[in-house]
PDB file of N, CA and C in Angstrom:
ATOM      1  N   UNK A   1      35.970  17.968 -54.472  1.00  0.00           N
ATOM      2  CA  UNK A   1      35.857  18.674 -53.198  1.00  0.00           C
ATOM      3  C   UNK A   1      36.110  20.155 -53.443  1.00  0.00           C
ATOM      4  N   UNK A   2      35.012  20.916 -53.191  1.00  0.00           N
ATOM      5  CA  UNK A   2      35.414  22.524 -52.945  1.00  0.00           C
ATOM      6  C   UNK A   2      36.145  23.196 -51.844  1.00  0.00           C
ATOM      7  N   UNK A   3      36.933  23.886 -52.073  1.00  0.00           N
ATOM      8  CA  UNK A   3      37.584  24.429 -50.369  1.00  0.00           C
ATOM      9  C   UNK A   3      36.596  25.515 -50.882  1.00  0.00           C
ATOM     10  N   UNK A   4      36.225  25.601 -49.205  1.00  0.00           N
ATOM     11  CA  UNK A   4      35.305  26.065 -48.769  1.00  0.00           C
ATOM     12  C   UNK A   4      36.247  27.737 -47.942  1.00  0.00           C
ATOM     13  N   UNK A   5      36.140  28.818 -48.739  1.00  0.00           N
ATOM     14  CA  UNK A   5      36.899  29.706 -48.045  1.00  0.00           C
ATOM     15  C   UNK A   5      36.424  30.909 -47.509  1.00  0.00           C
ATOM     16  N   UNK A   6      35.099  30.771 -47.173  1.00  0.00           N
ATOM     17  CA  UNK A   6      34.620  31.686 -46.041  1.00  0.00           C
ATOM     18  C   UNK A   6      33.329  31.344 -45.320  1.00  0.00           C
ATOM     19  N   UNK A   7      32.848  31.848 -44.114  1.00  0.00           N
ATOM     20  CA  UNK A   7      31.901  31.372 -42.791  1.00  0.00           C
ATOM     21  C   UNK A   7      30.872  31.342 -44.153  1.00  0.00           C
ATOM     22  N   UNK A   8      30.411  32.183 -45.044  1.00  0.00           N
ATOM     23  CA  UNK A   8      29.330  31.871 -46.197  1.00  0.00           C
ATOM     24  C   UNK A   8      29.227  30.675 -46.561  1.00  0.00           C
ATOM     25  N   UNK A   9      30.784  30.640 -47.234  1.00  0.00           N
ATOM     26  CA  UNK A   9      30.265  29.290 -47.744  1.00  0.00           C
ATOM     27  C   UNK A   9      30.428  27.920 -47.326  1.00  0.00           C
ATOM     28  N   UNK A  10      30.621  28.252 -46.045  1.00  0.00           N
ATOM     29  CA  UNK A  10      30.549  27.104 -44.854  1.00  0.00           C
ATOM     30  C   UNK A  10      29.463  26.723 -44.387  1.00  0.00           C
ATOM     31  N   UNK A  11      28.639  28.018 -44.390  1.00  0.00           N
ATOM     32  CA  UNK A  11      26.958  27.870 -43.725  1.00  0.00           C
ATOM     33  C   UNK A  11      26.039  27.438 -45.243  1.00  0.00           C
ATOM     34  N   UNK A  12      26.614  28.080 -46.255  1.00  0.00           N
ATOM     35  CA  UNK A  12      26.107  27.172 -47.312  1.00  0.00           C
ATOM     36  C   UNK A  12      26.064  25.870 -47.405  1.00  0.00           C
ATOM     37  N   UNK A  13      27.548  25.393 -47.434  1.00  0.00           N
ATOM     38  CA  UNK A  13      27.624  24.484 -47.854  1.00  0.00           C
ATOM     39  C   UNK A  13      27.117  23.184 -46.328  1.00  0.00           C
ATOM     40  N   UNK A  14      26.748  23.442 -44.707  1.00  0.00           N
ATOM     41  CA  UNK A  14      26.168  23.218 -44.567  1.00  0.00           C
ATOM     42  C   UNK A  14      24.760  23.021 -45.026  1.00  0.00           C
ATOM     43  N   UNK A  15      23.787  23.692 -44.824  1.00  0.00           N
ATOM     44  CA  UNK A  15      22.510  23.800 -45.301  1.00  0.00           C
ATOM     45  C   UNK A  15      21.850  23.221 -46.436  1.00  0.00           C
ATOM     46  N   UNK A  16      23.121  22.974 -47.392  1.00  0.00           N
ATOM     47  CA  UNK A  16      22.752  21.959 -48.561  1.00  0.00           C
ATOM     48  C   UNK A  16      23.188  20.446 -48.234  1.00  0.00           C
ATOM     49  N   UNK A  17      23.975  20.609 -47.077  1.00  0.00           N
ATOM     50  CA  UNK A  17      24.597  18.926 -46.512  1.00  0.00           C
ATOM     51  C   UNK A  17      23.403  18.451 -45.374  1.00  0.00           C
ATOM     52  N   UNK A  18      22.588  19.653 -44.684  1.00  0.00           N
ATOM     53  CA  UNK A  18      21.321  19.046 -43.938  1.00  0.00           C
ATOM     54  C   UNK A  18      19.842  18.976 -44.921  1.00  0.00           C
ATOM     55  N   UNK A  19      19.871  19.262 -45.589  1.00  0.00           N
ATOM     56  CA  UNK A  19      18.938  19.446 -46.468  1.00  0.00           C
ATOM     57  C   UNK A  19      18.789  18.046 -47.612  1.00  0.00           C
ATOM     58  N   UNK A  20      20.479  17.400 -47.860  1.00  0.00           N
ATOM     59  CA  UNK A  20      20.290  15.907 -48.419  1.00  0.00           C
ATOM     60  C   UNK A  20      20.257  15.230 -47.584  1.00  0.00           C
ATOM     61  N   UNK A  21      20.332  15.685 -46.212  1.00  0.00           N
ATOM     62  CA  UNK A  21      20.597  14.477 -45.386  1.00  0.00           C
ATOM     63  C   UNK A  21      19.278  13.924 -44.956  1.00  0.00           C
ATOM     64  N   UNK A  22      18.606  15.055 -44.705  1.00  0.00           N
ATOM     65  CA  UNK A  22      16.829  14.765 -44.344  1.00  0.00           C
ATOM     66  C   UNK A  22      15.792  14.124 -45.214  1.00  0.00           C
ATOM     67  N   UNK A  23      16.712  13.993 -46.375  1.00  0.00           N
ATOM     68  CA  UNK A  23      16.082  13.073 -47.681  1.00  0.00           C
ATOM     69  C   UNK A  23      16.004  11.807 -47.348  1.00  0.00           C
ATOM     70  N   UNK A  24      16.893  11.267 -46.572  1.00  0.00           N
ATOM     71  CA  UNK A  24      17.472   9.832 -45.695  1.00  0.00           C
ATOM     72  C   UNK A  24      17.980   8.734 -46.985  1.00  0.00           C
ATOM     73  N   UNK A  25      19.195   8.382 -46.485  1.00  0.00           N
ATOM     74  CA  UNK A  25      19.631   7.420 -46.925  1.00  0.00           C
ATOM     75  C   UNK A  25      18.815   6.481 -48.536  1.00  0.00           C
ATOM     76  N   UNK A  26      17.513   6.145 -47.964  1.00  0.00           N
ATOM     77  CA  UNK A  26      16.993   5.500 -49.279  1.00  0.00           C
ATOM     78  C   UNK A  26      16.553   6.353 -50.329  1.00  0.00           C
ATOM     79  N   UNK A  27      16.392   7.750 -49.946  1.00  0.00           N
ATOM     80  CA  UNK A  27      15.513   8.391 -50.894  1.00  0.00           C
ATOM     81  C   UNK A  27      16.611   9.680 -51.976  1.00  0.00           C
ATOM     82  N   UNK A  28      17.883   8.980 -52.047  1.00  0.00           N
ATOM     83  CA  UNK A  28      18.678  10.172 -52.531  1.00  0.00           C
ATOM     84  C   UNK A  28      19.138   9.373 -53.749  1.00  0.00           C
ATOM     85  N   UNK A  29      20.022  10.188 -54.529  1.00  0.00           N
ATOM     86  CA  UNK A  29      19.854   9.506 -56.077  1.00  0.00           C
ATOM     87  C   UNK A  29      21.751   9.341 -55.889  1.00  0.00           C
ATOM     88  N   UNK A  30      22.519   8.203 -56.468  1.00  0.00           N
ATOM     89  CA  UNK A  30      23.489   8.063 -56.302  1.00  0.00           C
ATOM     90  C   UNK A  30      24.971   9.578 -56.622  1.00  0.00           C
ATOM     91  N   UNK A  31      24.076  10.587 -57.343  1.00  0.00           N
ATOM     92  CA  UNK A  31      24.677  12.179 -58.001  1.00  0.00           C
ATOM     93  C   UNK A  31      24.969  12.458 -56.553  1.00  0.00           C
ATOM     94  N   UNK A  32      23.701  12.331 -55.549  1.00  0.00           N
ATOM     95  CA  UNK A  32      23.460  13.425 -54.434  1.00  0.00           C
ATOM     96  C   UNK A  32      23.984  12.834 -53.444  1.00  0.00           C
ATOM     97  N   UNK A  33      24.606  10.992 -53.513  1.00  0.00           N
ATOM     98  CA  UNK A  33      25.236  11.334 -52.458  1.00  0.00           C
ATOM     99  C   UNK A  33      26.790  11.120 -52.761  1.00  0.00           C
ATOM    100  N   UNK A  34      27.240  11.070 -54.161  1.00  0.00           N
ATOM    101  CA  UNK A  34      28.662  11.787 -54.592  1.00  0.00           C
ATOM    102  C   UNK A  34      28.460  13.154 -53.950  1.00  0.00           C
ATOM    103  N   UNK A  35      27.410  13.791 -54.109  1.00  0.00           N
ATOM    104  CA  UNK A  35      27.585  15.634 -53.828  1.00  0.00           C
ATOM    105  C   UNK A  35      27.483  14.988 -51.991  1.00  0.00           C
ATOM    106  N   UNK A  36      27.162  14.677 -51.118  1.00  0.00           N
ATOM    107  CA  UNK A  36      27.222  14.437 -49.763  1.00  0.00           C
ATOM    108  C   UNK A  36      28.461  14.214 -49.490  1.00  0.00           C
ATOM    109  N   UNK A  37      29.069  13.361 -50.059  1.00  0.00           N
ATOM    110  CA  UNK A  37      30.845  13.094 -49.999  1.00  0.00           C
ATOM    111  C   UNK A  37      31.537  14.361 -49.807  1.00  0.00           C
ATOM    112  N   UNK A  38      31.186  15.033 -51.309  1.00  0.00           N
ATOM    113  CA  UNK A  38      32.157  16.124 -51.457  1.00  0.00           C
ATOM    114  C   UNK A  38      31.626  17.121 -50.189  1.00  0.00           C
ATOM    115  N   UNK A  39      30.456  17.534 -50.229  1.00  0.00           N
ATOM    116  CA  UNK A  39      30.199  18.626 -49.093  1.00  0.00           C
ATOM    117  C   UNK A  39      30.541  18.023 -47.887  1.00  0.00           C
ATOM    118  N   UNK A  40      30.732  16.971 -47.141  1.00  0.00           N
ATOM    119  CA  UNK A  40      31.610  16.686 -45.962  1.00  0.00           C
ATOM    120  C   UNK A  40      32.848  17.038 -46.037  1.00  0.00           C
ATOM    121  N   UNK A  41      33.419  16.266 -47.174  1.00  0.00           N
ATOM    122  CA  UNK A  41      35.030  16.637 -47.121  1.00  0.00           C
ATOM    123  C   UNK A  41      35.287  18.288 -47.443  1.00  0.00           C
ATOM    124  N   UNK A  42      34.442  18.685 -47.745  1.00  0.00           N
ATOM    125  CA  UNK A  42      34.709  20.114 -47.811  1.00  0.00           C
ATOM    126  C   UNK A  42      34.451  20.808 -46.400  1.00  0.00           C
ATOM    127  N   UNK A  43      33.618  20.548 -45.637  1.00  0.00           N
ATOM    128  CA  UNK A  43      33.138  21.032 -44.944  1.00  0.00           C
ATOM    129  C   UNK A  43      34.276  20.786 -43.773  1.00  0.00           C
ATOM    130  N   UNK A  44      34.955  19.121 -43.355  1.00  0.00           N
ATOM    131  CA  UNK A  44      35.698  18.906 -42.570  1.00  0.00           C
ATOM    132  C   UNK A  44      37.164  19.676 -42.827  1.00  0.00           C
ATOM    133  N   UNK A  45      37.443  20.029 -43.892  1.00  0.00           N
ATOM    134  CA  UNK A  45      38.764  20.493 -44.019  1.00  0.00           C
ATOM    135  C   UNK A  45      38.362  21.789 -43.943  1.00  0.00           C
ATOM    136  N   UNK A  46      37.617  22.418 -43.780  1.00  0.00           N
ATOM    137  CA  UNK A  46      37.447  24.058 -43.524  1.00  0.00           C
ATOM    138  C   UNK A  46      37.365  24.147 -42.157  1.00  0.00           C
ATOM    139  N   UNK A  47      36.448  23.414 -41.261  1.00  0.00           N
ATOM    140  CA  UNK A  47      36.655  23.111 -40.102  1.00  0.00           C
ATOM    141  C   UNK A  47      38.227  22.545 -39.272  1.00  0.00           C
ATOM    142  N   UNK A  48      38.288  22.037 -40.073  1.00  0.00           N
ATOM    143  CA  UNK A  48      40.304  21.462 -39.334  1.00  0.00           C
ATOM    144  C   UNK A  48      40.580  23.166 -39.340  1.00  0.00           C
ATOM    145  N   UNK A  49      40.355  23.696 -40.325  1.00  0.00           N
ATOM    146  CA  UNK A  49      41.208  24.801 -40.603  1.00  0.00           C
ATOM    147  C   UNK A  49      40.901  26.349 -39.753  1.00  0.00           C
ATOM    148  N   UNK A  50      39.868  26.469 -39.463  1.00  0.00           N
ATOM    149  CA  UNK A  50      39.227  27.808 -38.953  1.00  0.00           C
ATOM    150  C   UNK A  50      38.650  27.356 -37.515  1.00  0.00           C
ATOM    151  N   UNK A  51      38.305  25.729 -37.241  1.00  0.00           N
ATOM    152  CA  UNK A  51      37.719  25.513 -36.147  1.00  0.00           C
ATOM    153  C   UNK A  51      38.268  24.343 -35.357  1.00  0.00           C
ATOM    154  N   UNK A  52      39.907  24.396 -34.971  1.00  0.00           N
ATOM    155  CA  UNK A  52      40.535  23.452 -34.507  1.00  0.00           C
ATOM    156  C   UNK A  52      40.297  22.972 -33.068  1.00  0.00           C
ATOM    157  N   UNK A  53      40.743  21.913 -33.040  1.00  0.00           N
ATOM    158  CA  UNK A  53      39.876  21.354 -31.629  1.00  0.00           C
ATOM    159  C   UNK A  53      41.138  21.013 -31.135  1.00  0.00           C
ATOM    160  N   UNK A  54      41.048  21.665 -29.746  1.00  0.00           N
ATOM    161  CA  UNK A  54      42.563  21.614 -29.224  1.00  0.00           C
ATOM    162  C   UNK A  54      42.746  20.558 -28.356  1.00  0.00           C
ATOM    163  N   UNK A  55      44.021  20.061 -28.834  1.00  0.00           N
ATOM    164  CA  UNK A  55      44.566  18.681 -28.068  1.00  0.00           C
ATOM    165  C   UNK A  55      44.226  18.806 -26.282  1.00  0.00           C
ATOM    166  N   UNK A  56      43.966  17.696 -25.956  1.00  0.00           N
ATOM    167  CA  UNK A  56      43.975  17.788 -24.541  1.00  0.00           C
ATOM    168  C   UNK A  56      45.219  17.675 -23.680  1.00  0.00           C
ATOM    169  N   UNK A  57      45.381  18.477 -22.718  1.00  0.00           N
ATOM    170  CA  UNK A  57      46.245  18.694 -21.790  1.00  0.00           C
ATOM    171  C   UNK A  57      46.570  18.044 -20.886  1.00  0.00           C
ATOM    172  N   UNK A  58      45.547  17.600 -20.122  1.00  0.00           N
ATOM    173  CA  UNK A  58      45.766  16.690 -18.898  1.00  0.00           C
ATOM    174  C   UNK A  58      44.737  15.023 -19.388  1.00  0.00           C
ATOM    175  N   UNK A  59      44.960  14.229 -18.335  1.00  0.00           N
ATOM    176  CA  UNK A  59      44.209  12.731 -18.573  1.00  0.00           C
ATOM    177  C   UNK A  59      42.859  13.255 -18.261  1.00  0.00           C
ATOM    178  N   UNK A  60      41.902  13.243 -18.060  1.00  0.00           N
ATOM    179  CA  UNK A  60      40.974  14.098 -17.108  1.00  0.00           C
ATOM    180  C   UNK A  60      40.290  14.293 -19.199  1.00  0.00           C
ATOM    181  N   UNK A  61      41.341  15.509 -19.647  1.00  0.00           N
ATOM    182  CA  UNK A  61      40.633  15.974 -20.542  1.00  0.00           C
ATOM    183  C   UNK A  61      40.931  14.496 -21.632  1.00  0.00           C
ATOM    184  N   UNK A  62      41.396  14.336 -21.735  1.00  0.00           N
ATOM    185  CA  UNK A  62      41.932  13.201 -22.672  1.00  0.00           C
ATOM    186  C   UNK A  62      40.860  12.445 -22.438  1.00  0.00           C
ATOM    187  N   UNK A  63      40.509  11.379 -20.917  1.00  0.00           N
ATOM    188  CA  UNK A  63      39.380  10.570 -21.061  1.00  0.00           C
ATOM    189  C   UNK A  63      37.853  11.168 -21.117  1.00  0.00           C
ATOM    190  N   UNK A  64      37.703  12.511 -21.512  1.00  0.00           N
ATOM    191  CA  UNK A  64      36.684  13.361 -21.431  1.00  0.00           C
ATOM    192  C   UNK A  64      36.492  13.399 -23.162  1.00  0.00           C
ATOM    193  N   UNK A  65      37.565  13.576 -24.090  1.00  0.00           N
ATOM    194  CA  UNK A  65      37.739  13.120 -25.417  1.00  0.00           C
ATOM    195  C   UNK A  65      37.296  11.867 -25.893  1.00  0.00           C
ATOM    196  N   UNK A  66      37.741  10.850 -25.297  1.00  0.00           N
ATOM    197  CA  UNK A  66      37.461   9.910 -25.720  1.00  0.00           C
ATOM    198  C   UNK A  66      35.872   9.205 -25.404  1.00  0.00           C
ATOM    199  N   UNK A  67      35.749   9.891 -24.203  1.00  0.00           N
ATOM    200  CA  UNK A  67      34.346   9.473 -23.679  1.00  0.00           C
ATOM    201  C   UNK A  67      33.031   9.927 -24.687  1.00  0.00           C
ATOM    202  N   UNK A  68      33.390  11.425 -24.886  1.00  0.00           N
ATOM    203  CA  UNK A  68      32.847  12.253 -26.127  1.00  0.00           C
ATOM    204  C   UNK A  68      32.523  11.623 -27.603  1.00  0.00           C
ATOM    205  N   UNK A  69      34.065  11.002 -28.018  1.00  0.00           N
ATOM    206  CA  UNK A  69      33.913  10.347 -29.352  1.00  0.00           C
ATOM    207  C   UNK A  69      33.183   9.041 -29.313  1.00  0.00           C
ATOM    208  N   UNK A  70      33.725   8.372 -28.158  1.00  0.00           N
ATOM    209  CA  UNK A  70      32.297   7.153 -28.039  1.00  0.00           C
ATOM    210  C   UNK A  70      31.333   7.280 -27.679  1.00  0.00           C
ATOM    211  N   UNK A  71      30.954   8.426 -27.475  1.00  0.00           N
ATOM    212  CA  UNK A  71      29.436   8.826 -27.350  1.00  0.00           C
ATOM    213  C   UNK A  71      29.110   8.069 -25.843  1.00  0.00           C
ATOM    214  N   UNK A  72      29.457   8.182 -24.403  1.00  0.00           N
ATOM    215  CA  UNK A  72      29.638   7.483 -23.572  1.00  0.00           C
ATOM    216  C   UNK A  72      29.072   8.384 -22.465  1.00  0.00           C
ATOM    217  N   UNK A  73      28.270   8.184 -21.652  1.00  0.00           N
ATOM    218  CA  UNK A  73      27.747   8.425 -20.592  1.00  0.00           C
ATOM    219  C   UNK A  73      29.064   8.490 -19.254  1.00  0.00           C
ATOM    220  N   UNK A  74      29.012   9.510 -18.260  1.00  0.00           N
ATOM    221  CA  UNK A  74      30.081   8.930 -17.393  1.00  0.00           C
ATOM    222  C   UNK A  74      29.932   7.615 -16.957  1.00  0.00           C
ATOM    223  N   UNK A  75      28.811   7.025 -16.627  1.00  0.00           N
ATOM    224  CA  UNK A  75      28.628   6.058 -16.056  1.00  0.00           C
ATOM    225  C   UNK A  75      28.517   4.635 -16.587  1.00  0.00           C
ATOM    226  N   UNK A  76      28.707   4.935 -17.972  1.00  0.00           N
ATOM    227  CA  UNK A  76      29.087   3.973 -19.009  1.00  0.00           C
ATOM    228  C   UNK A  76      30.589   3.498 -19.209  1.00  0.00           C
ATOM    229  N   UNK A  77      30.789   4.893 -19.248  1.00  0.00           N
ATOM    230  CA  UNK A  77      32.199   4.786 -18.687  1.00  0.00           C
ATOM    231  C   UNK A  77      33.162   4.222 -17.802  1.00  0.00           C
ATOM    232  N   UNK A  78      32.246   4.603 -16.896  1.00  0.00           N
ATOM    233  CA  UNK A  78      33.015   3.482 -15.363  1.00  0.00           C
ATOM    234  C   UNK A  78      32.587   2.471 -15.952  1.00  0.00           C
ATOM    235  N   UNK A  79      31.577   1.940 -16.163  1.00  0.00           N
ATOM    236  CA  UNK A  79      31.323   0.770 -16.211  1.00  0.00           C
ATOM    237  C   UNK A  79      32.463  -0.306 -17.186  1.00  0.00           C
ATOM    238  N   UNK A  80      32.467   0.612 -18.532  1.00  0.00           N
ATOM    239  CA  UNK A  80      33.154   0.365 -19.223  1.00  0.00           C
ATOM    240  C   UNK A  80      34.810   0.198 -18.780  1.00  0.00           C
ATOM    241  N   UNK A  81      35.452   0.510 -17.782  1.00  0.00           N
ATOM    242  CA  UNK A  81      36.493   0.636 -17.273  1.00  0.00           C
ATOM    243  C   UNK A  81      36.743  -0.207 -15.796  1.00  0.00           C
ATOM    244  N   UNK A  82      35.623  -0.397 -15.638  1.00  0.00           N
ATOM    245  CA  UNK A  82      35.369  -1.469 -14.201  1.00  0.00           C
ATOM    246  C   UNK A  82      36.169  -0.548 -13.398  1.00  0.00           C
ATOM    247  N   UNK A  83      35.537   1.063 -12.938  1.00  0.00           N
ATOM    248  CA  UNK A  83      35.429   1.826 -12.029  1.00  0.00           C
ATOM    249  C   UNK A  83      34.301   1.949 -11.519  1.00  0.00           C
ATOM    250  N   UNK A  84      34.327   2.352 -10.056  1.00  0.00           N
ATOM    251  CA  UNK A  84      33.070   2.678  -9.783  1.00  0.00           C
ATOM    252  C   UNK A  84      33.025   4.216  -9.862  1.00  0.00           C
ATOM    253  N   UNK A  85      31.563   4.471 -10.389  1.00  0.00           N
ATOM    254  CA  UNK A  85      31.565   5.531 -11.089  1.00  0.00           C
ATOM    255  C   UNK A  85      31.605   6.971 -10.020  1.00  0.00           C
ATOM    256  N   UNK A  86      31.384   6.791  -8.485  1.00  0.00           N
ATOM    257  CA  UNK A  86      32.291   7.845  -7.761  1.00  0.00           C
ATOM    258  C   UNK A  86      33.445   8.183  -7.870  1.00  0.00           C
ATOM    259  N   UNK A  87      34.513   7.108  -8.238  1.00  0.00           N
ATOM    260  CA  UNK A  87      36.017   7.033  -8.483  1.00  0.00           C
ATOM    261  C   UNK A  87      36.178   7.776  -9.467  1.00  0.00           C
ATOM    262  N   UNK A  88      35.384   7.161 -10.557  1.00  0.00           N
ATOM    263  CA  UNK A  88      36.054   7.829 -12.210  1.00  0.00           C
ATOM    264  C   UNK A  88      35.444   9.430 -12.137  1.00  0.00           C
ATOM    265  N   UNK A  89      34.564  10.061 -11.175  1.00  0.00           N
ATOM    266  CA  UNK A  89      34.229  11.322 -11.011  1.00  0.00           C
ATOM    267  C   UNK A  89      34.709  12.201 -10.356  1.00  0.00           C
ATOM    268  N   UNK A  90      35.504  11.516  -9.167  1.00  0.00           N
ATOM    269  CA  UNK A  90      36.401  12.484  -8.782  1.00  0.00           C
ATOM    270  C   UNK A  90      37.793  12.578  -9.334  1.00  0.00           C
ATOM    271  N   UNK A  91      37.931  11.584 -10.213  1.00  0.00           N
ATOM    272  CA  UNK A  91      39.339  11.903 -11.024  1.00  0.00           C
ATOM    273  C   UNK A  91      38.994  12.555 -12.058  1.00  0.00           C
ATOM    274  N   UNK A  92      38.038  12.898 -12.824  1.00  0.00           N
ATOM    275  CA  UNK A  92      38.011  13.397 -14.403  1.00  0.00           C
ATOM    276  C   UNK A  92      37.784  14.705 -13.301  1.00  0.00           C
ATOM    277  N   UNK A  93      36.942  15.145 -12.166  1.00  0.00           N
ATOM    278  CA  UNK A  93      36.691  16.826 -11.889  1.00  0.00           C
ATOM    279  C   UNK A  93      38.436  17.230 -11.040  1.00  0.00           C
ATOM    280  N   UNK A  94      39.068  16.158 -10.931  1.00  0.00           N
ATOM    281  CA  UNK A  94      40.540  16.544 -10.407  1.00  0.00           C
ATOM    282  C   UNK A  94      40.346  16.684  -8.503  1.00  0.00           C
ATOM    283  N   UNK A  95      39.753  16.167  -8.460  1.00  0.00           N
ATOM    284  CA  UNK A  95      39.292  15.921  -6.952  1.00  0.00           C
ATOM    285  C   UNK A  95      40.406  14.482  -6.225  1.00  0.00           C
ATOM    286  N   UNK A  96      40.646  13.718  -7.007  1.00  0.00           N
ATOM    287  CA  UNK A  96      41.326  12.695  -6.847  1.00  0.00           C
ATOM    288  C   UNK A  96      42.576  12.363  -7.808  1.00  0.00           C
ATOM    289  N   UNK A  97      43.905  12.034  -7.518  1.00  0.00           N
ATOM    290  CA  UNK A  97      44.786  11.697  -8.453  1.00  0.00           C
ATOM    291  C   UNK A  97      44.478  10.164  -9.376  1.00  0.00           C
ATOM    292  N   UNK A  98      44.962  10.336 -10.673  1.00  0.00           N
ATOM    293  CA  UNK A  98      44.435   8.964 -11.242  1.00  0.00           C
ATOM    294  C   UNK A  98      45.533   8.333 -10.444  1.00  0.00           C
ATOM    295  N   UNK A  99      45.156   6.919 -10.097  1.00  0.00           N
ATOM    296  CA  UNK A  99      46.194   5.974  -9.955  1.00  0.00           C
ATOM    297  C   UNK A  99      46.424   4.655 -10.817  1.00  0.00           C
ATOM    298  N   UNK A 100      47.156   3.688 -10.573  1.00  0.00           N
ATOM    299  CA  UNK A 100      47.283   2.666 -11.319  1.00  0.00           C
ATOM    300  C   UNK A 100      46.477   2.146 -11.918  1.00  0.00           C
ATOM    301  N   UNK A 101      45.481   1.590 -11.495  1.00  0.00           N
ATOM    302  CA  UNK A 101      44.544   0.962 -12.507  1.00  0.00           C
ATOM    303  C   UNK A 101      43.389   1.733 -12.977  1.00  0.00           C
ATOM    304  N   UNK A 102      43.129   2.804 -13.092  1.00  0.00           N
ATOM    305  CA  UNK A 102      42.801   4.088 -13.636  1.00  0.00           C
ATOM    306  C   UNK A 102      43.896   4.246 -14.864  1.00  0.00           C
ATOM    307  N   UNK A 103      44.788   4.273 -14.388  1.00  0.00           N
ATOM    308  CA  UNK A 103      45.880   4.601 -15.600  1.00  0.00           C
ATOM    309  C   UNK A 103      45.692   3.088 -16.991  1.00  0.00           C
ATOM    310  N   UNK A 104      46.061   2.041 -16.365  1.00  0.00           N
ATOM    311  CA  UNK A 104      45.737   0.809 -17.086  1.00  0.00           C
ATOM    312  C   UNK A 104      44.612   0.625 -17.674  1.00  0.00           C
ATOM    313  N   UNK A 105      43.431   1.009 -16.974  1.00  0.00           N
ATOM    314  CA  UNK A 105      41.971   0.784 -17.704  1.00  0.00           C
ATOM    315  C   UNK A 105      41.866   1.953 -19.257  1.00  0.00           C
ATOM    316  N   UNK A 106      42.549   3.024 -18.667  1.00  0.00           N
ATOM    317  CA  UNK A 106      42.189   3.887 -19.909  1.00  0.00           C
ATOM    318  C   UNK A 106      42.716   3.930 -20.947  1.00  0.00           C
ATOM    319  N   UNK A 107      44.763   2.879 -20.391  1.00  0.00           N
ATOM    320  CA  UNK A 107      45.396   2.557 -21.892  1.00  0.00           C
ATOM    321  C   UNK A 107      44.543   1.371 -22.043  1.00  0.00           C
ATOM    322  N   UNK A 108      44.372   0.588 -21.722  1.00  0.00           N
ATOM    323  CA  UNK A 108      43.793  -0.989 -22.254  1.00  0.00           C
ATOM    324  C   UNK A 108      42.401  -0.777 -23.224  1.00  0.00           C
ATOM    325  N   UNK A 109      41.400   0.047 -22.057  1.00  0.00           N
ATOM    326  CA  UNK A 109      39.771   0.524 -22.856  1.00  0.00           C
ATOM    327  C   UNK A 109      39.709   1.246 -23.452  1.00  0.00           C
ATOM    328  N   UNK A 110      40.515   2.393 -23.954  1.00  0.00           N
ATOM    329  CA  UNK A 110      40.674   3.627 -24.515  1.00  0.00           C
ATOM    330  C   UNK A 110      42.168   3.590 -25.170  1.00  0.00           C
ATOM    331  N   UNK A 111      42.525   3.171 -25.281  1.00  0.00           N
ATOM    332  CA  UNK A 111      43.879   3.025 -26.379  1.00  0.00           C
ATOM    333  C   UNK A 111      44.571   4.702 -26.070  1.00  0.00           C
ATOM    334  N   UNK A 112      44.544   5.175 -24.688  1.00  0.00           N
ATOM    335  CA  UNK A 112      45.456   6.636 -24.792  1.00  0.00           C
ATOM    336  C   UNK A 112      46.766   5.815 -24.392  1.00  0.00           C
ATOM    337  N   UNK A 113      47.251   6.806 -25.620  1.00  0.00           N
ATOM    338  CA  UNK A 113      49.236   6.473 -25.525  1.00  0.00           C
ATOM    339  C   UNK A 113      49.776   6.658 -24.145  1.00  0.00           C
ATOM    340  N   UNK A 114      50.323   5.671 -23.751  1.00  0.00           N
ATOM    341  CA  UNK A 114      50.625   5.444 -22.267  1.00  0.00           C
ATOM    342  C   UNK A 114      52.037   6.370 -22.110  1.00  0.00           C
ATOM    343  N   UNK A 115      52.850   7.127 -23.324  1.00  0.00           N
ATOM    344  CA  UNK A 115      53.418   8.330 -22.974  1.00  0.00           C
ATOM    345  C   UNK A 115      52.707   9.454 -22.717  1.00  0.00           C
ATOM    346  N   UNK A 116      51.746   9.724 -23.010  1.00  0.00           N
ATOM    347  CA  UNK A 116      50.749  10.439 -22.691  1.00  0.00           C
ATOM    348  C   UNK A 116      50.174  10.096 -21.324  1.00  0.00           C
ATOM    349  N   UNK A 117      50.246   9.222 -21.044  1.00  0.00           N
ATOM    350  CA  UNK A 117      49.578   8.684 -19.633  1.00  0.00           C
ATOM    351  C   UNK A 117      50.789   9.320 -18.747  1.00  0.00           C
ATOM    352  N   UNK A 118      51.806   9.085 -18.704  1.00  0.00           N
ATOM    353  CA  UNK A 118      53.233   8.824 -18.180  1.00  0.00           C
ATOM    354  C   UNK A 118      53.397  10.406 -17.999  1.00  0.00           C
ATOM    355  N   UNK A 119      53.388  11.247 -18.994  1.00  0.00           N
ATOM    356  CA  UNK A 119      53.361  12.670 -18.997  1.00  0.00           C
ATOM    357  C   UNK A 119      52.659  13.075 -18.168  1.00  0.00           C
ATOM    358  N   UNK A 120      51.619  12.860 -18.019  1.00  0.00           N
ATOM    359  CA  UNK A 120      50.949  13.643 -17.153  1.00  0.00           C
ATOM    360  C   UNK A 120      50.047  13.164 -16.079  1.00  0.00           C
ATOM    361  N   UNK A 121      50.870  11.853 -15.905  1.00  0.00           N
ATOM    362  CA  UNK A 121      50.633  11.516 -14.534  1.00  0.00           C
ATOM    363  C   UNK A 121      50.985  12.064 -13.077  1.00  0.00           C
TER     364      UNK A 121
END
């Protein structure tokens, strides 16, 4: 893994990580995707480092995180939470307080630490 220690060789070392990637999966030689390894892990630890992604503050942003990382539609969401998806919209825009089973669905479906829930309920 290279540390990667400036926006250069960040955008480098992108551009050579989209450039094997468009090769796709079958068509790369086992060298290139040892070198895919390393240019991620290089790439993610320069990013932790210069491009931190800041913890969320309230539940709202928290189930807006998690919705994000599962790649989740709002309305997948409710669904996924057995809200109806007016409910789960006026609580993530802060229009409505979460309540109990809002709170339960998102530790149970979403694994957020229920001190975290508790905080900032």
């Amino acid at each position: 893994m290279k540390n990667l220690k400036t926006e250069k060789e960040y955008q480098a070392a992108l551009n050579e990580l989209d450039t094997l990637m468009k090769k796709g999966e079958d068509n790369i030689t086992e060298s290139e995707a040892t070198k895919i390894e390393a240019l991620a892990l290089s790439i993610q630890s320069y990013e932790e480092s210069y491009y931190p992604f800041p913890m969320p503050k309230t539940i709202s942003e928290m189930v807006e995180l998690k919705r994000f990382q599962l790649k989740l539609t709002q309305a997948a969401l409710a669904d996924m939470l057995g809200l109806g998806k007016p409910k789960l919209s006026q609580i993530l825009s802060g229009k409505r307080d979460p309540d109990v089973p809002f709170l339960k669905a998102v530790y149970k479906k979403l694994g957020i630490d229920p001190g975290f829930l508790l905080d900032n309920a």
